[in-house]
Structures are given as structure tokens and as C-alpha cells.
PDB file of N, CA and C in Angstrom:
ATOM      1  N   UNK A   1     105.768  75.057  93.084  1.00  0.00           N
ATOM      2  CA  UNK A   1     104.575  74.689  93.808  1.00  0.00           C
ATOM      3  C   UNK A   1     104.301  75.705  94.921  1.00  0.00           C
ATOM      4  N   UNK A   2     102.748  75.940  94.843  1.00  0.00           N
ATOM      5  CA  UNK A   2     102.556  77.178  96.119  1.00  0.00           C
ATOM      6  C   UNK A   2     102.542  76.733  97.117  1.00  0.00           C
ATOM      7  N   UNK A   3     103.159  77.009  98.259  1.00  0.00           N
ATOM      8  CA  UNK A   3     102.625  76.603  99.733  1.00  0.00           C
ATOM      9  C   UNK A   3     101.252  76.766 100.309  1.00  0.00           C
ATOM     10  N   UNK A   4     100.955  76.227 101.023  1.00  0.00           N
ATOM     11  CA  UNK A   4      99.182  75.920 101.362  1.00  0.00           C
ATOM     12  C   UNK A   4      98.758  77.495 102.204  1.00  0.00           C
ATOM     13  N   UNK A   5      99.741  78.523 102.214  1.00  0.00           N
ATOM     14  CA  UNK A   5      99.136  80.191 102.877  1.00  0.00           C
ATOM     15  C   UNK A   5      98.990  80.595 101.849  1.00  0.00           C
ATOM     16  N   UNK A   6      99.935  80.341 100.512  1.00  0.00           N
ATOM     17  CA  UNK A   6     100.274  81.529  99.371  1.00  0.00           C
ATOM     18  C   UNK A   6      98.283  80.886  98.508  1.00  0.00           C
ATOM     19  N   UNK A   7      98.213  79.393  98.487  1.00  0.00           N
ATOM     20  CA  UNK A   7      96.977  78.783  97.996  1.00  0.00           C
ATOM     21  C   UNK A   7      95.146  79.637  98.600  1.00  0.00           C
ATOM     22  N   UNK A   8      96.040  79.953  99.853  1.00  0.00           N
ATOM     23  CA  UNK A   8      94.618  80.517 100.570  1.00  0.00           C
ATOM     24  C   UNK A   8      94.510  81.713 100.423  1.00  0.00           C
ATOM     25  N   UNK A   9      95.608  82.893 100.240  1.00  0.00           N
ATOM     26  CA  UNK A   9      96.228  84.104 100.044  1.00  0.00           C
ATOM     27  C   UNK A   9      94.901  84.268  98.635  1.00  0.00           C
ATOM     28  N   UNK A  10      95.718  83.823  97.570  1.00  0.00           N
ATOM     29  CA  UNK A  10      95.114  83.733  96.176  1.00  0.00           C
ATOM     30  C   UNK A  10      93.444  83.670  96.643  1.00  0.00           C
ATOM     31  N   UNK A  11      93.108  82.532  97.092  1.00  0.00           N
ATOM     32  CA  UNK A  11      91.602  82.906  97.170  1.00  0.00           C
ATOM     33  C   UNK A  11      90.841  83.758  98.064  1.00  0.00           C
ATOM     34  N   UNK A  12      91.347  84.264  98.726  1.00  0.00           N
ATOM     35  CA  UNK A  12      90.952  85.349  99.525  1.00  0.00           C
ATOM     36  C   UNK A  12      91.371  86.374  98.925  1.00  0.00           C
ATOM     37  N   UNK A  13      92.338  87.052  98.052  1.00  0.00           N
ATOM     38  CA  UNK A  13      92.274  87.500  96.956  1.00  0.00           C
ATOM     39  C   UNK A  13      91.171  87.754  95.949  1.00  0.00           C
ATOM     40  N   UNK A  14      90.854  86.437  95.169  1.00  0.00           N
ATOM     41  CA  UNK A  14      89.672  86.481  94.428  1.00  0.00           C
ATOM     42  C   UNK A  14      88.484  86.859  94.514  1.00  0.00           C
ATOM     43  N   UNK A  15      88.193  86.612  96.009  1.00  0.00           N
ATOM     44  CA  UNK A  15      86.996  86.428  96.693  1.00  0.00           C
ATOM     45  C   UNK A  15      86.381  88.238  96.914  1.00  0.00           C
ATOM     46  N   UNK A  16      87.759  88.591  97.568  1.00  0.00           N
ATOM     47  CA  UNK A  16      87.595  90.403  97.998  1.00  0.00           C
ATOM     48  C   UNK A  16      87.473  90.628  96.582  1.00  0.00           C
ATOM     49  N   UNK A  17      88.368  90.390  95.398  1.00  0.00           N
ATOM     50  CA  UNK A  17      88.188  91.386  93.915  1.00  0.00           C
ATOM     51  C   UNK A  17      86.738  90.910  93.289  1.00  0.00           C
ATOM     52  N   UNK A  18      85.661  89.674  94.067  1.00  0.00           N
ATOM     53  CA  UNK A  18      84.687  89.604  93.369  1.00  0.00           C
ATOM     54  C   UNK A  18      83.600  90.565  94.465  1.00  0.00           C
ATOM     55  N   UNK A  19      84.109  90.916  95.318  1.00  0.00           N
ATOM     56  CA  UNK A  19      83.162  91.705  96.575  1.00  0.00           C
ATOM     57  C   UNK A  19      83.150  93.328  95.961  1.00  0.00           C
ATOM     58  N   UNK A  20      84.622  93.555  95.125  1.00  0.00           N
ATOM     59  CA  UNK A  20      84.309  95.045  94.561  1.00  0.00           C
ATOM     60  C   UNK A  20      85.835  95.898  95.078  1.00  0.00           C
ATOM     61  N   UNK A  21      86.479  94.966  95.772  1.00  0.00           N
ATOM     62  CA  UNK A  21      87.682  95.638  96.461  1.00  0.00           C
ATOM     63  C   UNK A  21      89.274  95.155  94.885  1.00  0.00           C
ATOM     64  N   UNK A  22      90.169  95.847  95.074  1.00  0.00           N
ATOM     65  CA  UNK A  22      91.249  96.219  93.778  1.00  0.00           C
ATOM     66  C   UNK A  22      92.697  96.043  94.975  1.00  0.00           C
ATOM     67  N   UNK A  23      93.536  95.441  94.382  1.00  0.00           N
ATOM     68  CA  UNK A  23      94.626  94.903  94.808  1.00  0.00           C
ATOM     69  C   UNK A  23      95.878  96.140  94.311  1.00  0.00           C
ATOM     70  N   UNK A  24      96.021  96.494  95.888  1.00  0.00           N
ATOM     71  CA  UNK A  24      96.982  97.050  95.455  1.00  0.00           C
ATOM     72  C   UNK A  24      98.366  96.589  96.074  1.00  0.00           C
ATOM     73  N   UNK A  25      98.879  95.590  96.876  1.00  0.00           N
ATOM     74  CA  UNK A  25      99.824  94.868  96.637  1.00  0.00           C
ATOM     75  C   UNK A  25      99.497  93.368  97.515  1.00  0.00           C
ATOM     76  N   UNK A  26     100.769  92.456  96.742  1.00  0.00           N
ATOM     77  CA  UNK A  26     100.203  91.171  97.669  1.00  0.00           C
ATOM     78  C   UNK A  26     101.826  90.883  98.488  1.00  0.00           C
ATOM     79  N   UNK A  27     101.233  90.416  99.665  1.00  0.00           N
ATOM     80  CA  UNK A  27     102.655  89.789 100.180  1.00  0.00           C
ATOM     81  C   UNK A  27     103.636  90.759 100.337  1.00  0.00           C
ATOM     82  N   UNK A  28     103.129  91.724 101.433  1.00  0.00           N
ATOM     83  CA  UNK A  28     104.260  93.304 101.591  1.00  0.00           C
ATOM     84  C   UNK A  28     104.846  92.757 102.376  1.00  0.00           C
ATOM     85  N   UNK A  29     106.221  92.760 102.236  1.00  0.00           N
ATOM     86  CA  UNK A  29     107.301  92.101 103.351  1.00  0.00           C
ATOM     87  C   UNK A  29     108.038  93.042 104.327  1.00  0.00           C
ATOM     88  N   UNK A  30     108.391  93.581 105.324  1.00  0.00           N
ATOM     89  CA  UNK A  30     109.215  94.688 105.432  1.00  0.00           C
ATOM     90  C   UNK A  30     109.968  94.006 106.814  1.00  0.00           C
ATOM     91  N   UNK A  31     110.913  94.367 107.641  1.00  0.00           N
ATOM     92  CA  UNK A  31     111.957  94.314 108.831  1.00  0.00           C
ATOM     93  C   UNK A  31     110.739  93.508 110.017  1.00  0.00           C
ATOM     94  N   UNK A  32     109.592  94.567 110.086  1.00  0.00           N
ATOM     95  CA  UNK A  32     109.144  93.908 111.524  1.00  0.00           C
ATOM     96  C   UNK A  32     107.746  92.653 110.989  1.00  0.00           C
ATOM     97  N   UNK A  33     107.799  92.721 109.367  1.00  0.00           N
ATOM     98  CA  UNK A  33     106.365  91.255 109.518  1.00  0.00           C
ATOM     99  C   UNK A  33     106.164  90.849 107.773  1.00  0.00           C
ATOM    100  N   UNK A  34     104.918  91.070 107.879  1.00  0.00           N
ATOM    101  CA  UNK A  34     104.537  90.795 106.363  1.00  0.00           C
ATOM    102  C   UNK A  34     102.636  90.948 106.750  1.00  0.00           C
ATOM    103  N   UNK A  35     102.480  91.870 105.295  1.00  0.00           N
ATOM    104  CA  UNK A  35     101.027  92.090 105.067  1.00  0.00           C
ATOM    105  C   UNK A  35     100.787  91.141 104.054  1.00  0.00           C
ATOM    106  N   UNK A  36      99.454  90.041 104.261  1.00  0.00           N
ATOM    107  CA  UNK A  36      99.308  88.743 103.326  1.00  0.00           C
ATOM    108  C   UNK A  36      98.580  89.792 101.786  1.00  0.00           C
ATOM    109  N   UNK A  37      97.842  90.745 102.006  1.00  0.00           N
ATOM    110  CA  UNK A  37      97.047  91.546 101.076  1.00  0.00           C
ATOM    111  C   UNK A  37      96.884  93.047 101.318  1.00  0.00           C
ATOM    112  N   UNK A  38      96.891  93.445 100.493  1.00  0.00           N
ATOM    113  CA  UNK A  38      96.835  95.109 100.869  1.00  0.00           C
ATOM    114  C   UNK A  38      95.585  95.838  99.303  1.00  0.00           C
ATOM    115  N   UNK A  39      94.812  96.037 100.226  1.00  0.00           N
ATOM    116  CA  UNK A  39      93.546  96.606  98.817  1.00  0.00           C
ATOM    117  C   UNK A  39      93.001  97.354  98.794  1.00  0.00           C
ATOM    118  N   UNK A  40      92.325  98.108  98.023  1.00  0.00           N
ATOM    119  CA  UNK A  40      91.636  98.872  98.018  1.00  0.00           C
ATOM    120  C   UNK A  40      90.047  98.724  98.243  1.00  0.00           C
ATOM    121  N   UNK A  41      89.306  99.383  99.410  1.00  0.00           N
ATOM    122  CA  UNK A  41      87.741  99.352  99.103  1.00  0.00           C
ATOM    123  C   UNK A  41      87.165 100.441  98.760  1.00  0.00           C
ATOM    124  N   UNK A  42      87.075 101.012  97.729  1.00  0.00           N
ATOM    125  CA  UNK A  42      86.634 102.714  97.551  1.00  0.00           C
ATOM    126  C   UNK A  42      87.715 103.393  97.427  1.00  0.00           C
ATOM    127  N   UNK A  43      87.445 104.086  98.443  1.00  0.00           N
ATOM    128  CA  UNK A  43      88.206 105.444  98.876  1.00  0.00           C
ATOM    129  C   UNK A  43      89.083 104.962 100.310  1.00  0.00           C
ATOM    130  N   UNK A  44      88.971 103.819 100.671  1.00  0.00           N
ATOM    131  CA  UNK A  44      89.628 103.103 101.946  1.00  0.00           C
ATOM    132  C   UNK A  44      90.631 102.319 101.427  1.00  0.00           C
ATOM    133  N   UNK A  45      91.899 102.325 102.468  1.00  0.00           N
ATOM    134  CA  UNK A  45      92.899 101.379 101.947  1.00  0.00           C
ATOM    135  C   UNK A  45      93.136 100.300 103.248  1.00  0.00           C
ATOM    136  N   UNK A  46      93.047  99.178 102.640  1.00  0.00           N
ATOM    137  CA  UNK A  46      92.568  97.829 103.729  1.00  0.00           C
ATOM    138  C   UNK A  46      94.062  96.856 103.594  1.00  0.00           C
ATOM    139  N   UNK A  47      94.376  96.527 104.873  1.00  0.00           N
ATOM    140  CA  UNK A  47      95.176  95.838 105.041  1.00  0.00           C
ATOM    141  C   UNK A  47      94.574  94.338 105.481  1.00  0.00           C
ATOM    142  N   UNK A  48      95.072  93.486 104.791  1.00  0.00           N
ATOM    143  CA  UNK A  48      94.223  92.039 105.349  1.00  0.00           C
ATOM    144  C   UNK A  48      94.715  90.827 105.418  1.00  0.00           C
ATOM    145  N   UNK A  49      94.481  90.492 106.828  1.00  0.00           N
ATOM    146  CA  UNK A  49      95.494  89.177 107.303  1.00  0.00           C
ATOM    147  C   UNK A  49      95.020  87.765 106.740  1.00  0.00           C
ATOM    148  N   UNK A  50      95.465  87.374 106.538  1.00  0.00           N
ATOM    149  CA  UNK A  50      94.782  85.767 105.731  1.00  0.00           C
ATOM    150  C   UNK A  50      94.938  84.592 106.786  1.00  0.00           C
ATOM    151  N   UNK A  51      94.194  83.750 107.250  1.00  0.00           N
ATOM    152  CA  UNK A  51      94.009  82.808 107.892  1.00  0.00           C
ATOM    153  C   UNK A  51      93.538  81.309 107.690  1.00  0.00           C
ATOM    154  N   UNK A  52      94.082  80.282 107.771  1.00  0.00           N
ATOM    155  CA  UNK A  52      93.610  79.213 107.109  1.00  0.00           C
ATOM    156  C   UNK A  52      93.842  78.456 108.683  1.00  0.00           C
ATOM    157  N   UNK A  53      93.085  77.504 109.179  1.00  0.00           N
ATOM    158  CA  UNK A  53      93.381  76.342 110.302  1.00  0.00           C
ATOM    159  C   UNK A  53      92.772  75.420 109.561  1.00  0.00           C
ATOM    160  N   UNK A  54      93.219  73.956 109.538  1.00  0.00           N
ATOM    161  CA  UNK A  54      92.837  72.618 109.212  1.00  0.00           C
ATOM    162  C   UNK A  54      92.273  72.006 110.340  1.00  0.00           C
ATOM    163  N   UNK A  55      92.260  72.867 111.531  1.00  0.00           N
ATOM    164  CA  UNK A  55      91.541  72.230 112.525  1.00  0.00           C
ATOM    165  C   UNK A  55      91.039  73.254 113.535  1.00  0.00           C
ATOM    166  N   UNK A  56      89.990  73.126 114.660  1.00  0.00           N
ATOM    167  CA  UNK A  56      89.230  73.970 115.195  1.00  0.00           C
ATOM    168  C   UNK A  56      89.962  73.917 116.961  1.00  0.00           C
ATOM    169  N   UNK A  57      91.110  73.152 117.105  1.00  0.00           N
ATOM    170  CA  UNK A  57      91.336  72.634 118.176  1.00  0.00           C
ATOM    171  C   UNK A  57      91.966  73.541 118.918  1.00  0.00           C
ATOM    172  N   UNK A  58      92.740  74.470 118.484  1.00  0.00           N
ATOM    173  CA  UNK A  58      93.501  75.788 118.794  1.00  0.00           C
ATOM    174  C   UNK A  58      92.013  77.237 118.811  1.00  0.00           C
ATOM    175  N   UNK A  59      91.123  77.468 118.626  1.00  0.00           N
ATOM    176  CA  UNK A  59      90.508  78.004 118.388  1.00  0.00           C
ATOM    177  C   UNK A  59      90.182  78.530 117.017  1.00  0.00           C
ATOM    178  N   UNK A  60      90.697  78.262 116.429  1.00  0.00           N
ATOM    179  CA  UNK A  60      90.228  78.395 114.691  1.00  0.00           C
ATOM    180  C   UNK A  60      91.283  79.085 114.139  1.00  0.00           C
ATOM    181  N   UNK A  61      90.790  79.668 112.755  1.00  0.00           N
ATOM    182  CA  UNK A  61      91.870  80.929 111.823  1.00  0.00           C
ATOM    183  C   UNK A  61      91.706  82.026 112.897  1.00  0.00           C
ATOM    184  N   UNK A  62      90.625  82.550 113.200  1.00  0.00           N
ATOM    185  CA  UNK A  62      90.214  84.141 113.563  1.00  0.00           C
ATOM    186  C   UNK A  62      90.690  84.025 114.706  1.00  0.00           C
ATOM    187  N   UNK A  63      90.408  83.009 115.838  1.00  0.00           N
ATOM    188  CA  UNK A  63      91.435  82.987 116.961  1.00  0.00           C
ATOM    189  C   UNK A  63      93.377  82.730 117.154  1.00  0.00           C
ATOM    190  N   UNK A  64      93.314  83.284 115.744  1.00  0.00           N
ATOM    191  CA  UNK A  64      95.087  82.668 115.644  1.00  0.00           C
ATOM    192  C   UNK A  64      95.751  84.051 115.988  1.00  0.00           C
ATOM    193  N   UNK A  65      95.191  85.167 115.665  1.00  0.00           N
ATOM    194  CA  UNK A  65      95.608  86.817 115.113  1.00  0.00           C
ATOM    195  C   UNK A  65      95.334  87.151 116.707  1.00  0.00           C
ATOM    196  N   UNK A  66      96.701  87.080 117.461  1.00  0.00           N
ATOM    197  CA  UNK A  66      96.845  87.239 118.915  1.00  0.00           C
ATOM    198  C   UNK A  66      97.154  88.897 118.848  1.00  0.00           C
ATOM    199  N   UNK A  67      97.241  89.608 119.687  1.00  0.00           N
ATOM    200  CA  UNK A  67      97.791  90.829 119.966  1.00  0.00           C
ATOM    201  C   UNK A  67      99.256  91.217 119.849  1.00  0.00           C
ATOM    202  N   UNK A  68     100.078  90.040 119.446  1.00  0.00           N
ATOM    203  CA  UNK A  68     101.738  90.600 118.794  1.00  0.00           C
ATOM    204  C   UNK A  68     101.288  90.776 117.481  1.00  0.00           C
ATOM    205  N   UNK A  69     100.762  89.298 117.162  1.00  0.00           N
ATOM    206  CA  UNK A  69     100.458  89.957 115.125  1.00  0.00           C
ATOM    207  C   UNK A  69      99.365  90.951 115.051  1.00  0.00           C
ATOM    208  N   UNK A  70      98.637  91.558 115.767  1.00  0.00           N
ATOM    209  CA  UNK A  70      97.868  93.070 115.343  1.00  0.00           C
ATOM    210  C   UNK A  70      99.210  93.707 115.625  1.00  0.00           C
ATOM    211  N   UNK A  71     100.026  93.897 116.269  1.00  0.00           N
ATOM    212  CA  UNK A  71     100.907  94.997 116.489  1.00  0.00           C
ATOM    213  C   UNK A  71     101.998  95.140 115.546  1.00  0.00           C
ATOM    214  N   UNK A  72     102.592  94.136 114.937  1.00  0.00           N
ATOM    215  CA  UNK A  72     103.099  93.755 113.702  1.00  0.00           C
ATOM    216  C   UNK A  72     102.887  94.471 112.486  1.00  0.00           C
ATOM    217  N   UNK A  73     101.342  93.837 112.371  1.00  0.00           N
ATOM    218  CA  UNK A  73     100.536  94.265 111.286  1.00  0.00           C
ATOM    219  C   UNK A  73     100.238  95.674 111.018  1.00  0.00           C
ATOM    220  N   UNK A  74     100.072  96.571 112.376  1.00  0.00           N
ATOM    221  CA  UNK A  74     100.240  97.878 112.227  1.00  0.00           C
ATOM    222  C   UNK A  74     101.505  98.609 112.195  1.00  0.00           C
ATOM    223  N   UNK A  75     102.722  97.780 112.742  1.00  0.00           N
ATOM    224  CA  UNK A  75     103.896  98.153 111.942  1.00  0.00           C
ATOM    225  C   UNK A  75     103.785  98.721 110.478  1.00  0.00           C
ATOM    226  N   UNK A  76     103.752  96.946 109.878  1.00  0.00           N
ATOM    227  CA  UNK A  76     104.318  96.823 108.312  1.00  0.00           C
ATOM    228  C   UNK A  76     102.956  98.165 107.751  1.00  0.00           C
ATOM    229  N   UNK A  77     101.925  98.140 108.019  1.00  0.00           N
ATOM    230  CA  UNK A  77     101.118  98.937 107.716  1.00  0.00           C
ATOM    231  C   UNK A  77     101.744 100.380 107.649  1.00  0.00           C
ATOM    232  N   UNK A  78     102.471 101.229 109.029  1.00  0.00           N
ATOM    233  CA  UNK A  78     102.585 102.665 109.055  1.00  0.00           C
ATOM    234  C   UNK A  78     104.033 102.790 107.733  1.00  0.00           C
ATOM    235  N   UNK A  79     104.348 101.300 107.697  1.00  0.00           N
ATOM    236  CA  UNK A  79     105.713 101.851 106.548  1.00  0.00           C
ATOM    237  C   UNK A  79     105.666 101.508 105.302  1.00  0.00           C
ATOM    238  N   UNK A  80     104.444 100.709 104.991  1.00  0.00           N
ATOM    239  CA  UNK A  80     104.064 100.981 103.710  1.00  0.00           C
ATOM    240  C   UNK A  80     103.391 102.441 103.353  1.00  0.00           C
ATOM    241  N   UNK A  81     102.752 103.156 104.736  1.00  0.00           N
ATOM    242  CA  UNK A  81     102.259 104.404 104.159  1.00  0.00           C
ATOM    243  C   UNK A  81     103.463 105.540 104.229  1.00  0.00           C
ATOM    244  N   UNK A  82     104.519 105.456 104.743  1.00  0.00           N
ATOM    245  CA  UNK A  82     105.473 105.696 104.830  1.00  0.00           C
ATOM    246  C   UNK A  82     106.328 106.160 103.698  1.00  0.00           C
ATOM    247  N   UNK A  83     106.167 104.837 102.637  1.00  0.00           N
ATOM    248  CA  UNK A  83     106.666 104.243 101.523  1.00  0.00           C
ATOM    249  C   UNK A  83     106.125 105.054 100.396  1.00  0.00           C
ATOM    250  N   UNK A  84     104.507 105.159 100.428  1.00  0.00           N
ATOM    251  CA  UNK A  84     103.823 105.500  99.419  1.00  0.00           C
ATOM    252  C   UNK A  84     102.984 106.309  99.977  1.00  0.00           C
ATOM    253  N   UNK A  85     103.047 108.088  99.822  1.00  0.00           N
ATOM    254  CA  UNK A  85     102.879 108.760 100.746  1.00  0.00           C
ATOM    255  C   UNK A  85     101.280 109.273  99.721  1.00  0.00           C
ATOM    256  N   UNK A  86     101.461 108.634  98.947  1.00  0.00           N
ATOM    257  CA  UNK A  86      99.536 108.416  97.832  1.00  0.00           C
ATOM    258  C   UNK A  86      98.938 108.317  98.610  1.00  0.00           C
ATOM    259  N   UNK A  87      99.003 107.023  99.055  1.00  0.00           N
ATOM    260  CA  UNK A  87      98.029 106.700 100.274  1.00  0.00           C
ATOM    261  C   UNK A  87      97.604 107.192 101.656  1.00  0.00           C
ATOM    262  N   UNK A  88      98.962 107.822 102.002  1.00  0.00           N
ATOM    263  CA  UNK A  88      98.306 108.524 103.854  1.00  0.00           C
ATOM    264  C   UNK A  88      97.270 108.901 103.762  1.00  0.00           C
ATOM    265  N   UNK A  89      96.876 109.741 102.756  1.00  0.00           N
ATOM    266  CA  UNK A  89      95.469 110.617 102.814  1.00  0.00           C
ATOM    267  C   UNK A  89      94.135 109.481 103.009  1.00  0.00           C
ATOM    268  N   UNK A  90      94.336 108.541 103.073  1.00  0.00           N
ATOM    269  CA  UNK A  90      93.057 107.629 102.416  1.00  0.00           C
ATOM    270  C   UNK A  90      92.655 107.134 104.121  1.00  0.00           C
ATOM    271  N   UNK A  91      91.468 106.961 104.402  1.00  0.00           N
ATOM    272  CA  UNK A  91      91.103 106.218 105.143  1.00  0.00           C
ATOM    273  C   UNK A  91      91.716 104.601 105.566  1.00  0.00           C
ATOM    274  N   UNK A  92      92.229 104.313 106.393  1.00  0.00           N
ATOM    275  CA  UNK A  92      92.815 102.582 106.557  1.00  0.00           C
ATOM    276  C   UNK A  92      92.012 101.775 107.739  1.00  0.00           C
ATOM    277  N   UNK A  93      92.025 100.447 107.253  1.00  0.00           N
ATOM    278  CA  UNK A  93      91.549  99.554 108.321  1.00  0.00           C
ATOM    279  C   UNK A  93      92.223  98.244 107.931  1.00  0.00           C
ATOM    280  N   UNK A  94      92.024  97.205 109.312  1.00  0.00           N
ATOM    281  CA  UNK A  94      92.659  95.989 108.749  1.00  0.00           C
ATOM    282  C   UNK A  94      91.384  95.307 108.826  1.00  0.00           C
ATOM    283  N   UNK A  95      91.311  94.394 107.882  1.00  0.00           N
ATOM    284  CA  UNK A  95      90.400  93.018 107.997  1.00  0.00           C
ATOM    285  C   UNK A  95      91.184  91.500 107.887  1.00  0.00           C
ATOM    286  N   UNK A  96      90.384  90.604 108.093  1.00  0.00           N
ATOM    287  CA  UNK A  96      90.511  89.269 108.300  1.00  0.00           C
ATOM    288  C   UNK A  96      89.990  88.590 107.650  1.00  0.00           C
ATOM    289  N   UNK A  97      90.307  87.407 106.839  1.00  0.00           N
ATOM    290  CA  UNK A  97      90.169  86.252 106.231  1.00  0.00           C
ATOM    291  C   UNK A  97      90.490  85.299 106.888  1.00  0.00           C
ATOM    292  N   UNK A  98      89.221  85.075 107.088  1.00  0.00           N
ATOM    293  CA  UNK A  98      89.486  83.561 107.901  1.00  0.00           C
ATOM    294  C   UNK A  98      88.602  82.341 106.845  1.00  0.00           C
ATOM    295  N   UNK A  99      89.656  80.911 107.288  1.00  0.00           N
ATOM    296  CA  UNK A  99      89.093  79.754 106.865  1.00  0.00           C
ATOM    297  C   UNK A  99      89.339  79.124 107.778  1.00  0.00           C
ATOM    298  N   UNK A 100      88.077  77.654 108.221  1.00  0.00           N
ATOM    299  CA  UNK A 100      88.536  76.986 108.531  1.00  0.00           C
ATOM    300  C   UNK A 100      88.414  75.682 107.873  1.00  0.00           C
ATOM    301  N   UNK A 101      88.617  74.613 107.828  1.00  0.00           N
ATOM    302  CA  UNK A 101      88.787  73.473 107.357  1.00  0.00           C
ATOM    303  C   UNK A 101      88.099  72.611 107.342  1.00  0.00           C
ATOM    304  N   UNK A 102      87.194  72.916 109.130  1.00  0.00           N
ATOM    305  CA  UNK A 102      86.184  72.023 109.711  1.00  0.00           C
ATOM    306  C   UNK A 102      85.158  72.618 109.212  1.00  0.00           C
ATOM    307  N   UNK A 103      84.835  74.022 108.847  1.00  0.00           N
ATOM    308  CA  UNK A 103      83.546  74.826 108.335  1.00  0.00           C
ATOM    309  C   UNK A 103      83.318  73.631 106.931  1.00  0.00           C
ATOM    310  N   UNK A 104      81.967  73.358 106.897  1.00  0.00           N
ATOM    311  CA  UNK A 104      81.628  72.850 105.768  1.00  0.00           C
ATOM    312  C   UNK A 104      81.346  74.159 104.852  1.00  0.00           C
ATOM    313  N   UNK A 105      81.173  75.399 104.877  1.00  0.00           N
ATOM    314  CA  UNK A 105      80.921  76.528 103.938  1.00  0.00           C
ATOM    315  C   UNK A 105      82.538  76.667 103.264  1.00  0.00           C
ATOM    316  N   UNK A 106      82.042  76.622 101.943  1.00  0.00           N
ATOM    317  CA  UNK A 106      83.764  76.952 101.213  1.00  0.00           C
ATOM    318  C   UNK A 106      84.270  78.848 101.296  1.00  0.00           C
ATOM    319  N   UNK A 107      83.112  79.570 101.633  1.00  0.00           N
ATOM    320  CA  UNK A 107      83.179  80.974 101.719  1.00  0.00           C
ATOM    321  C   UNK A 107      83.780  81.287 103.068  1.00  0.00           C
ATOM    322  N   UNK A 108      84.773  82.386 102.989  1.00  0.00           N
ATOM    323  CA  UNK A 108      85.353  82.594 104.409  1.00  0.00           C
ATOM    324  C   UNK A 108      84.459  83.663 105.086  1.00  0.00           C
ATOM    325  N   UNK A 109      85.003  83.931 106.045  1.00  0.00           N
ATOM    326  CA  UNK A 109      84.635  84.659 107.335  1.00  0.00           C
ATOM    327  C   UNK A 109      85.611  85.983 107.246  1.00  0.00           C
ATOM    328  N   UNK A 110      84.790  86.621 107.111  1.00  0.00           N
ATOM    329  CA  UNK A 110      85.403  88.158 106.626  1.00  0.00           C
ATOM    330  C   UNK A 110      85.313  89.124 107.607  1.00  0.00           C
ATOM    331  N   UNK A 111      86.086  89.636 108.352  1.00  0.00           N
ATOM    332  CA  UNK A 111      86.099  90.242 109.262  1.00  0.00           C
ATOM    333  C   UNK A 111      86.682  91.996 108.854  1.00  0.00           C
ATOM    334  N   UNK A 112      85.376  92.393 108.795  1.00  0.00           N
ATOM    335  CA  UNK A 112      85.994  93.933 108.342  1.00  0.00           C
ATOM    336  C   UNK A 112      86.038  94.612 109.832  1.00  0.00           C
ATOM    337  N   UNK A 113      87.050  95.637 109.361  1.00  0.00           N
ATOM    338  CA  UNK A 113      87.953  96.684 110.633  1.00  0.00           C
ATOM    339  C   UNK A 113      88.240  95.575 111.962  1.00  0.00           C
ATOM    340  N   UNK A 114      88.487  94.772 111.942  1.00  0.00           N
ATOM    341  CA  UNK A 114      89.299  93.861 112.531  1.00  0.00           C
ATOM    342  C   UNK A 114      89.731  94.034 114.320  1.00  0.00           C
ATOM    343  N   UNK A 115      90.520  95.223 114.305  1.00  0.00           N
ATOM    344  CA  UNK A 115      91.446  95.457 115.071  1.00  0.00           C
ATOM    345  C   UNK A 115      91.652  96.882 114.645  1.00  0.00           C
ATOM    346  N   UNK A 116      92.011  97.897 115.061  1.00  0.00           N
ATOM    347  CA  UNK A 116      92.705  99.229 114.746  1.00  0.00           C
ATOM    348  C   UNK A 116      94.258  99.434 115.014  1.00  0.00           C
TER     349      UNK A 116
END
């Protein structure tokens, strides 16, 4: 059974491969975090945090991604390019998937270049 991130992961997944963007890994794990999606848009290689809140009371999904997890995130990011030295050459940005629970829209909130 999937856990209710890996459930939201998948459709934020789907959602970017129906926007035109290509998966090039899911769930990069490394020492300092974890990247929920890692894809391709073009000629850009996008790192993207996935967000789900069941409630608006904390400030939502998009208010969850504090300034330790951008710093994280650009960790696991410099050592996947690290890893796969294909990619340095490519343009990078992170984006955001956000859901929330209370949104009556089933489409998320897509936050391109995010954070640098």
C-alpha cells in the first residue's frame, strides 16, 4: 500500500508528463534529503518538491517548503549533478507542487523556479 506523499508524488507526476515535461528520476534519496521528482522540461532539468496539506491551518502545501528544505533540496540537487555529469550542462530550476485539501480545484498549484 502507497503512503498518502508517494499517492500525491504519482499525480503530480502525471500531471507534469501531461504538461510536456519527461521523468527522469522519482524519489532521489541521498545523505542530506530526498528529491520527490526530478524531470525534464526541454532542454531544462527541474527538480520538484511535492506538497500535499489536508488542511489550510499551518499555511497550506506551498507554505510548508521553509528555508532548511530549499537548502536541502539544493543539496540533493548539486549531487545528483555530481552523479550524472549529462546533466551539468543543462539549465536547472526547482518547482513546486502544491495541493491542498481545502482547495475545491483537483488541479495543483504549480510553482515554476520556485526558489534558486
Amino acid at each position: 500500500m502507497q503512503n498518502i506523499g508517494q499517492q500525491w508524488e504519482k499525480r503530480a507526476a502525471l500531471f507534469l508528463v501531461s504538461q510536456g515535461l519527461f521523468m527522469v528520476a522519482r524519489n532521489y534519496i541521498t545523505r542530506c534529503g530526498e528529491i520527490d521528482l526530478i524531470m525534464s522540461d526541454q532542454n531544462t532539468l527541474v527538480f520538484i518538491e511535492v506538497r500535499f496539506r489536508a488542511s489550510r491551518r499551518f499555511g497550506g502545501a506551498l507554505n510548508s517548503i521553509r528555508r532548511g528544505k530549499q537548502e536541502k533540496l539544493l543539496k540533493c540537487a548539486k549531487r545528483f549533478l555530481q552523479l550524472h555529469p549529462a546533466w551539468s550542462t543543462h539549465p536547472c530550476r526547482f518547482d513546486v507542487i502544491a495541493y491542498d485539501a481545502a482547495s475545491s480545484n483537483d488541479n495543483p498549484l504549480w510553482i515554476r523556479a520556485a526558489f534558486d
